[in-house]
Protein backbone atom coordinates (compact mmCIF):
# COMPACT_ATOMS: atom_id res chain seq x y z
CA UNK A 1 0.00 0.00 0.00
CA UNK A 2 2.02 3.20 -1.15
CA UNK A 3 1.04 6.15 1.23
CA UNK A 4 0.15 9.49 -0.05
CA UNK A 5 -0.71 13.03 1.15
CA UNK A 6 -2.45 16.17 -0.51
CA UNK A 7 -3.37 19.42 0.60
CA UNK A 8 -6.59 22.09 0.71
CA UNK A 9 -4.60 25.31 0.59
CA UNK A 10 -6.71 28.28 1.40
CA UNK A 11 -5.96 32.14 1.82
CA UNK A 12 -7.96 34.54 4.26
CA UNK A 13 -10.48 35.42 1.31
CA UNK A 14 -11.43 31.01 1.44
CA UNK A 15 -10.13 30.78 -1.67
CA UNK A 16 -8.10 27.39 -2.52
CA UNK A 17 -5.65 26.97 -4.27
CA UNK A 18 -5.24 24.89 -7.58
CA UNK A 19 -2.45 23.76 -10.07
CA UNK A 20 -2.16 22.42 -13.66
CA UNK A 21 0.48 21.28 -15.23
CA UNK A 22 2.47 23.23 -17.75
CA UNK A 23 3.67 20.43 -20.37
CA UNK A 24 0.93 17.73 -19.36
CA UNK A 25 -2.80 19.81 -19.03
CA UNK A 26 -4.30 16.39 -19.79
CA UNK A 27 -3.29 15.52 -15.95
CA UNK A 28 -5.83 17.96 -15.05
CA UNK A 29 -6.64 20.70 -12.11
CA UNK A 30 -4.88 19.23 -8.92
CA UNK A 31 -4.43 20.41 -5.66
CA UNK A 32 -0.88 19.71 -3.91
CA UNK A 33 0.30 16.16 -2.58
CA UNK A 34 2.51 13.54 -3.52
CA UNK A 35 4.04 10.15 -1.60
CA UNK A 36 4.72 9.93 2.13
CA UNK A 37 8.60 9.40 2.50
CA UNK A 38 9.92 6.89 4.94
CA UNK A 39 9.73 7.80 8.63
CA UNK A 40 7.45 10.82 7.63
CA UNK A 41 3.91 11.63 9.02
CA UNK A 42 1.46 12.27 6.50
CA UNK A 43 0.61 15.64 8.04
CA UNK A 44 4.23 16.50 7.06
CA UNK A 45 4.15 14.98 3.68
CA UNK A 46 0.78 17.38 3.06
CA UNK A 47 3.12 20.26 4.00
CA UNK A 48 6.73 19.49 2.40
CA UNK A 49 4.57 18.72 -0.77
CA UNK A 50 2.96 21.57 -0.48
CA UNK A 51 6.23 24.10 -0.13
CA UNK A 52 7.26 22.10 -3.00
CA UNK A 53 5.29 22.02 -5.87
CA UNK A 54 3.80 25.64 -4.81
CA UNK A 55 6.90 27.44 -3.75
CA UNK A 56 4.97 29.04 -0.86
CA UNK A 57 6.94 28.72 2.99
CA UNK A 58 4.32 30.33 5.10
CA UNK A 59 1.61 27.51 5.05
CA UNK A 60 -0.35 26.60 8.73
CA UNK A 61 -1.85 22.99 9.02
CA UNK A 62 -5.49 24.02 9.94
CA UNK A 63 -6.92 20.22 10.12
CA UNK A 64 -6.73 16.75 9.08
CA UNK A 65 -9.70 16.86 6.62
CA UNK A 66 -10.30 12.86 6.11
CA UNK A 67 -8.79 9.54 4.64
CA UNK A 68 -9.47 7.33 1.77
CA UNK A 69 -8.41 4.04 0.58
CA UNK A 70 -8.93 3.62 -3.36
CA UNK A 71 -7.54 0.76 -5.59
CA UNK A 72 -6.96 0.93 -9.00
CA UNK A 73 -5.75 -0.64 -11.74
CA UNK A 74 -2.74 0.04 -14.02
CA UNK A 75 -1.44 -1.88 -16.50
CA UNK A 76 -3.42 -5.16 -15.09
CA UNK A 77 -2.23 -4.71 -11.75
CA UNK A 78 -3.59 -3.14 -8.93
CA UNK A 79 -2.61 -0.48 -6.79
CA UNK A 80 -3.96 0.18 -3.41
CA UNK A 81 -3.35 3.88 -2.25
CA UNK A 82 -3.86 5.60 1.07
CA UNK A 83 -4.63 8.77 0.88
CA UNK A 84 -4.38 11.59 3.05
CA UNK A 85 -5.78 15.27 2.83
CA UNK A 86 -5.27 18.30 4.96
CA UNK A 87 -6.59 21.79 5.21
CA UNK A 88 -3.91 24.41 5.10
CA UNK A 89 -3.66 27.97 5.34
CA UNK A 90 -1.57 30.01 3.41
CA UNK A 91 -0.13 33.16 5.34
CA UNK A 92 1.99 34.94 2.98
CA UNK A 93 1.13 37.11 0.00
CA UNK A 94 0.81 36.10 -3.01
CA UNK A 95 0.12 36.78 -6.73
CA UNK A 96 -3.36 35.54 -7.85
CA UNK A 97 -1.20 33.55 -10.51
CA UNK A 98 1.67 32.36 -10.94
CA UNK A 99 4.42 29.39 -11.87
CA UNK A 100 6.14 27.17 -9.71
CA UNK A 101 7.34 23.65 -9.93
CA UNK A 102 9.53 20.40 -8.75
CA UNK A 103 13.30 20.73 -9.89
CA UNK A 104 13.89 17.17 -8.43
CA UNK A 105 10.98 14.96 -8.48
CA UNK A 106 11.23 12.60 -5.62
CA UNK A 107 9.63 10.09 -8.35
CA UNK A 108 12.66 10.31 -10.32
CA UNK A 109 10.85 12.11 -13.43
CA UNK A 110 12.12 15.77 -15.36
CA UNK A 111 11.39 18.62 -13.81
CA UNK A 112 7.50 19.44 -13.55
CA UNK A 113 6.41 23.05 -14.14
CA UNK A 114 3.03 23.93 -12.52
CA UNK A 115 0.80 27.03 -13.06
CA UNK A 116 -0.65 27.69 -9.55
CA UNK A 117 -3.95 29.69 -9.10
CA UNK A 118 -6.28 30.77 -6.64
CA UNK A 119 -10.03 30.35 -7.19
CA UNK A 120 -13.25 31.08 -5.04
CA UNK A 121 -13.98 27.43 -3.37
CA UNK A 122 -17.79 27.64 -4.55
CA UNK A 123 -16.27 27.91 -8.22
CA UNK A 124 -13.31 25.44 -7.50
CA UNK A 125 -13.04 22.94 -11.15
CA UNK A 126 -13.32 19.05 -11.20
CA UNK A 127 -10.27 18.46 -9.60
CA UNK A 128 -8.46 15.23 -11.03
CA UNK A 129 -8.37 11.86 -9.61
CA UNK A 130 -10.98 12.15 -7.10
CA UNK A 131 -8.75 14.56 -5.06
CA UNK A 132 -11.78 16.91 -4.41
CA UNK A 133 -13.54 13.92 -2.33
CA UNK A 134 -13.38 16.17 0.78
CA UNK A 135 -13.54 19.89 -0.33
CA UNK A 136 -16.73 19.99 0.79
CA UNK A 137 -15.35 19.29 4.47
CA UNK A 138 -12.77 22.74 3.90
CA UNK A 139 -15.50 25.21 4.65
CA UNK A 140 -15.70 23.37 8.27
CA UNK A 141 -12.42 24.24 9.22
């Protein structure tokens, strides 16, 4: 089971935050996460993925927002993935868009080149691979 943590990044306004990637759009609108390194805590995983693929320092781990479980199946064999998601807050300024990416993808891959944007959480798009399962749960926080 390969462990793996994303993260609701809001600003004071509610707004969440949302990436796409540059050279791949057909990966669709994501939010932040990525695997759980050994000996880490998925609450820091949320976080260090977070700094990383967003370039932004001053996040704030609001809540644990829930867990899932899915399996799926690629190239005949399955995959079982735990998933993790958190509600952070972003306390820093920021542009309303801008570009930011992995140098040194801890999967091995090129770099990856993301355009991140802000958008109001009652507008947010279908977010790929069922990572919106618990943005309903955000405006609890």
């Amino acid at each position: 089971m390969q462990l793996k943590a994303y993260a609701y990044i809001t600003r004071a306004n509610g707004d969440l935050l949302v990436f796409r990637h540059v050279d791949f759009p057909e990966a669709g609108i994501q939010i932040p996460g990525g695997s759980v390194d050994p000996g880490e805590t998925p609450k820091d995983a949320a976080v260090r993925e977070a700094c990383e693929e967003t370039g932004l320092h001053a996040l704030e781990v609001v809540r644990f927002v829930g867990d899932v479980i899915i399996r799926h199946t690629v190239d005949e064999q399955e995959k079982v993935l735990h998933r993790f998601f958190y509600h952070l807050r972003c306390r820093q300024d920021t542009p309303q868009r801008w570009l930011a990416g992995e140098r040194n993808p801890s999967d091995g891959t090129m770099e990856k080149v993301f355009e991140c944007y802000w958008v109001p959480i009652a507008a947010v798009p279908l977010l790929a691979g069922e990572m919106g399962i618990f943005l309903h749960r955000i405006g609890q926080s």
